[in-house]
C-alpha atoms as a PDB file:
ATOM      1  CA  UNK A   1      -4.238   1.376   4.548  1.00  0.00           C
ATOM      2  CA  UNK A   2      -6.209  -0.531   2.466  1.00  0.00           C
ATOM      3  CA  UNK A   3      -6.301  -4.463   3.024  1.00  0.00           C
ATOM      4  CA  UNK A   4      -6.901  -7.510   0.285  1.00  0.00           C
ATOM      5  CA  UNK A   5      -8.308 -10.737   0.978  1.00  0.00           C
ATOM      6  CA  UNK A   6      -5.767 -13.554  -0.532  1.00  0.00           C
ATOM      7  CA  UNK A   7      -7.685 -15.359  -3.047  1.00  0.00           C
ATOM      8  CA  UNK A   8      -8.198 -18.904  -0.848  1.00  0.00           C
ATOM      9  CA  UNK A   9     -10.222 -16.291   1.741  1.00  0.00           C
ATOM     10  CA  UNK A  10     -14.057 -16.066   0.061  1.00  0.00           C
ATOM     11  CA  UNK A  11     -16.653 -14.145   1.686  1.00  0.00           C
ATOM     12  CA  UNK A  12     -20.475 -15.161   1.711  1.00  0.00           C
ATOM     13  CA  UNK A  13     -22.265 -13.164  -1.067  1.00  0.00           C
ATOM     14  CA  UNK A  14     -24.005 -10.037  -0.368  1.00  0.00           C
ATOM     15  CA  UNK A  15     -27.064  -8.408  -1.750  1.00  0.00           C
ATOM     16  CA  UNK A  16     -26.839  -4.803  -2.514  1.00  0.00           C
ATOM     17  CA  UNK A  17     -30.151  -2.288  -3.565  1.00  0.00           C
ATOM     18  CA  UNK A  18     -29.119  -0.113  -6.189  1.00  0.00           C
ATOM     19  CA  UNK A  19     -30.843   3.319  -5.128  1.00  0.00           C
ATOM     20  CA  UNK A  20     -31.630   6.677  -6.777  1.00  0.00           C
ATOM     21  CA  UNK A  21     -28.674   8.242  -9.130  1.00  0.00           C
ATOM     22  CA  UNK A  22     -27.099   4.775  -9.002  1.00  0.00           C
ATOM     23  CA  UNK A  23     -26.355   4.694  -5.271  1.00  0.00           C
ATOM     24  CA  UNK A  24     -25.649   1.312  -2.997  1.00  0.00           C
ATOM     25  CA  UNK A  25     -23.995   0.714   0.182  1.00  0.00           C
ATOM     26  CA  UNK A  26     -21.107  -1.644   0.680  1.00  0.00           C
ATOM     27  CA  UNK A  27     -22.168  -4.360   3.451  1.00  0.00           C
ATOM     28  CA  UNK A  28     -19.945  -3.633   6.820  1.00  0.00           C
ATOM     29  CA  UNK A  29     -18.269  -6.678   6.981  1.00  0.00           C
ATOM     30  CA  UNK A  30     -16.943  -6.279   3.286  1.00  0.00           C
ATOM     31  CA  UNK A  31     -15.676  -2.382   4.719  1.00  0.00           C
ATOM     32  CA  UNK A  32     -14.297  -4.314   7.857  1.00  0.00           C
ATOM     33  CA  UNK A  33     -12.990  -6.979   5.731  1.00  0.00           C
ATOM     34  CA  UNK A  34     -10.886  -4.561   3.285  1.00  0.00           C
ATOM     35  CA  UNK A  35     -10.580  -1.687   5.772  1.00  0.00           C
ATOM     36  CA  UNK A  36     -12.535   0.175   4.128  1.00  0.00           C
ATOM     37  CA  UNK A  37     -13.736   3.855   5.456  1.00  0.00           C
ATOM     38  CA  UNK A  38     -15.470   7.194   4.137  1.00  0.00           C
ATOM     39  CA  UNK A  39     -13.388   8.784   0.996  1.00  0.00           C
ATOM     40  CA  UNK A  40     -11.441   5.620   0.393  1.00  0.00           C
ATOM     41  CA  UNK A  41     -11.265   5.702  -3.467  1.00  0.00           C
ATOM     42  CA  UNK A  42     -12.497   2.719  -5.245  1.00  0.00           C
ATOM     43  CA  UNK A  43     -12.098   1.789  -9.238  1.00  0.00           C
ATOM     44  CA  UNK A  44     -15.290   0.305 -11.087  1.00  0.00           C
ATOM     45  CA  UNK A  45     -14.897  -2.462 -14.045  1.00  0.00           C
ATOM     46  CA  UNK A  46     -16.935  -4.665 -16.102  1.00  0.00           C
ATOM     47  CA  UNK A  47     -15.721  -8.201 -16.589  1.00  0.00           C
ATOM     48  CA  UNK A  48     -17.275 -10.551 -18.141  1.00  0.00           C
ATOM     49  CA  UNK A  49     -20.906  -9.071 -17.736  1.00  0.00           C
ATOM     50  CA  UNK A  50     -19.554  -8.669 -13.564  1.00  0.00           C
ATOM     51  CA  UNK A  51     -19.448  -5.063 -11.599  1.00  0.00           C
ATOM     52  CA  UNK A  52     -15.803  -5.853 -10.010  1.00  0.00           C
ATOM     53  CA  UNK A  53     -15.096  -2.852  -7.607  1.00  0.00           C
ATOM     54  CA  UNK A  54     -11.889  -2.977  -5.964  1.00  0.00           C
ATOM     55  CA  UNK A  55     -10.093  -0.391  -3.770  1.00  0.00           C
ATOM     56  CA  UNK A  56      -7.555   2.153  -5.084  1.00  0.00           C
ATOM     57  CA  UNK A  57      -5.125   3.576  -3.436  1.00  0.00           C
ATOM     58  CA  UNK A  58      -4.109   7.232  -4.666  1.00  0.00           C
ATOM     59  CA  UNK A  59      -0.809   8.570  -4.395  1.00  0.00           C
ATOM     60  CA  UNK A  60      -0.047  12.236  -3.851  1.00  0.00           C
ATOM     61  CA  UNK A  61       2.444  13.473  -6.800  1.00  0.00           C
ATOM     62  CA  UNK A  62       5.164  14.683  -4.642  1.00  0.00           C
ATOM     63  CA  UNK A  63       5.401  11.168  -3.540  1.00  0.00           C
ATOM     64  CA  UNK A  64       5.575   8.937  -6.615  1.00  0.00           C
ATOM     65  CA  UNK A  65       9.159   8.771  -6.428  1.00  0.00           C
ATOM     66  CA  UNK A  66       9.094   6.273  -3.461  1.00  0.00           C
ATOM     67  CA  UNK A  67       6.967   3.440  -5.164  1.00  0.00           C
ATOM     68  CA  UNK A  68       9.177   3.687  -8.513  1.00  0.00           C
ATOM     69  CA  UNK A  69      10.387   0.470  -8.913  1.00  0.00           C
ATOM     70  CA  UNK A  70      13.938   1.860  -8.624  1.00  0.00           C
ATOM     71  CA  UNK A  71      13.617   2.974  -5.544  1.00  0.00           C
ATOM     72  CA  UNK A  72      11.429  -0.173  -4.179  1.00  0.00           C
ATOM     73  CA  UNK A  73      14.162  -2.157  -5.488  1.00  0.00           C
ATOM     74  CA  UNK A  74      16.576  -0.114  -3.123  1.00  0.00           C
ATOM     75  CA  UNK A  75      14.066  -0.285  -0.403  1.00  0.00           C
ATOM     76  CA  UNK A  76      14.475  -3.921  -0.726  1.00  0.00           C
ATOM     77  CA  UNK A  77      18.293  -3.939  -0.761  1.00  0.00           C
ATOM     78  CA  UNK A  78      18.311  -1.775   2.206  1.00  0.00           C
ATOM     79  CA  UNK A  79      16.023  -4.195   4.181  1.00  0.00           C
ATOM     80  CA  UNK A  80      18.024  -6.563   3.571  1.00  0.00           C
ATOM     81  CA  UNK A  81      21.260  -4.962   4.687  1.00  0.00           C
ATOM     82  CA  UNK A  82      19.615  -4.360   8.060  1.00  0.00           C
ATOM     83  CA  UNK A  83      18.124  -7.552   8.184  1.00  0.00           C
ATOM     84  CA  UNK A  84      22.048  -9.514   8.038  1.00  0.00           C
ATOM     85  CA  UNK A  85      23.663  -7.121   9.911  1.00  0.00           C
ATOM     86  CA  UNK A  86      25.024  -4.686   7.351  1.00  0.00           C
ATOM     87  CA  UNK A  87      24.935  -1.137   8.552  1.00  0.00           C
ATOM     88  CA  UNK A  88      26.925   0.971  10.639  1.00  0.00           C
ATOM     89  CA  UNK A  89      25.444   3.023  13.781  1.00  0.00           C
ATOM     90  CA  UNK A  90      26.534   5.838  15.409  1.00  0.00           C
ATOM     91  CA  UNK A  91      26.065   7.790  18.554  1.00  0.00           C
ATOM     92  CA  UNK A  92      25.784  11.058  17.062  1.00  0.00           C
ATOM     93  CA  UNK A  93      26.171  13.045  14.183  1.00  0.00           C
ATOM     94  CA  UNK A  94      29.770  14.038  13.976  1.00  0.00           C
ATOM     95  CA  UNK A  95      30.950  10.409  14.747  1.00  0.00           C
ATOM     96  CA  UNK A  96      28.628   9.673  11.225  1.00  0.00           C
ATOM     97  CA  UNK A  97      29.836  12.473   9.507  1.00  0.00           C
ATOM     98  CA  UNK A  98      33.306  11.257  10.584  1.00  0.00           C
ATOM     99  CA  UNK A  99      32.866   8.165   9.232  1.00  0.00           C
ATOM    100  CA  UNK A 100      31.594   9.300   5.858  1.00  0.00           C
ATOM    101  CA  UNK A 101      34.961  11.345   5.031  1.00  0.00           C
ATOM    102  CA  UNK A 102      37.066   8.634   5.971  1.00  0.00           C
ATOM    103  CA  UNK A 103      35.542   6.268   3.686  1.00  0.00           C
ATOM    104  CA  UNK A 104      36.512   8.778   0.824  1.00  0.00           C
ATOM    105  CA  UNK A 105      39.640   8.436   1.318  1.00  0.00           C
END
């Protein structure tokens, strides 16, 4: 999982060599300090005559539905159910299942 610094955390400046085909090695406490590690995915901009790389975080296609914001916002709602107390457990299947068709009714 990749980490971000808040903005109040600053880091001391690094230098970096830019090497042969454009190569250049992120500094190990930047990699520590974003968990950073081999064939993490990061996304290169240009602002305001800056190189701002920042990590990216790739999500397979069979899983976009989860971070939809519909279903985030029903994440939410459902964290927040179990947070004050608003679910219903069972000891086993049948006793759920039970519970399910009676509330049809």
């Amino acid at each position: 999982m990749v980490k971000t610094l808040q903005k109040e955390e600053t880091m001391k400046p690094e230098k970096l060599t830019l090497k042969k085909r454009g190569q250049i090695t992120i500094p190990k406490s930047i990699r520590d300090s974003l968990d950073l590690h081999e064939d993490d995915q990061l996304e290169a901009v240009i602002e305001d005559g800056k190189i701002v790389i920042q990590p990216v975080i790739t999500i397979a296609k069979d899983q976009t539905w989860f971070w939809s914001p519909e279903w985030q916002q029903e994440e939410r709602e459902a964290d927040e159910d179990i947070k004050h107390g608003r679910v219903k457990t069972f000891d086993n299947a049948d006793d759920a299942i039970a519970y399910l068709r009676d509330d049809e009714d």
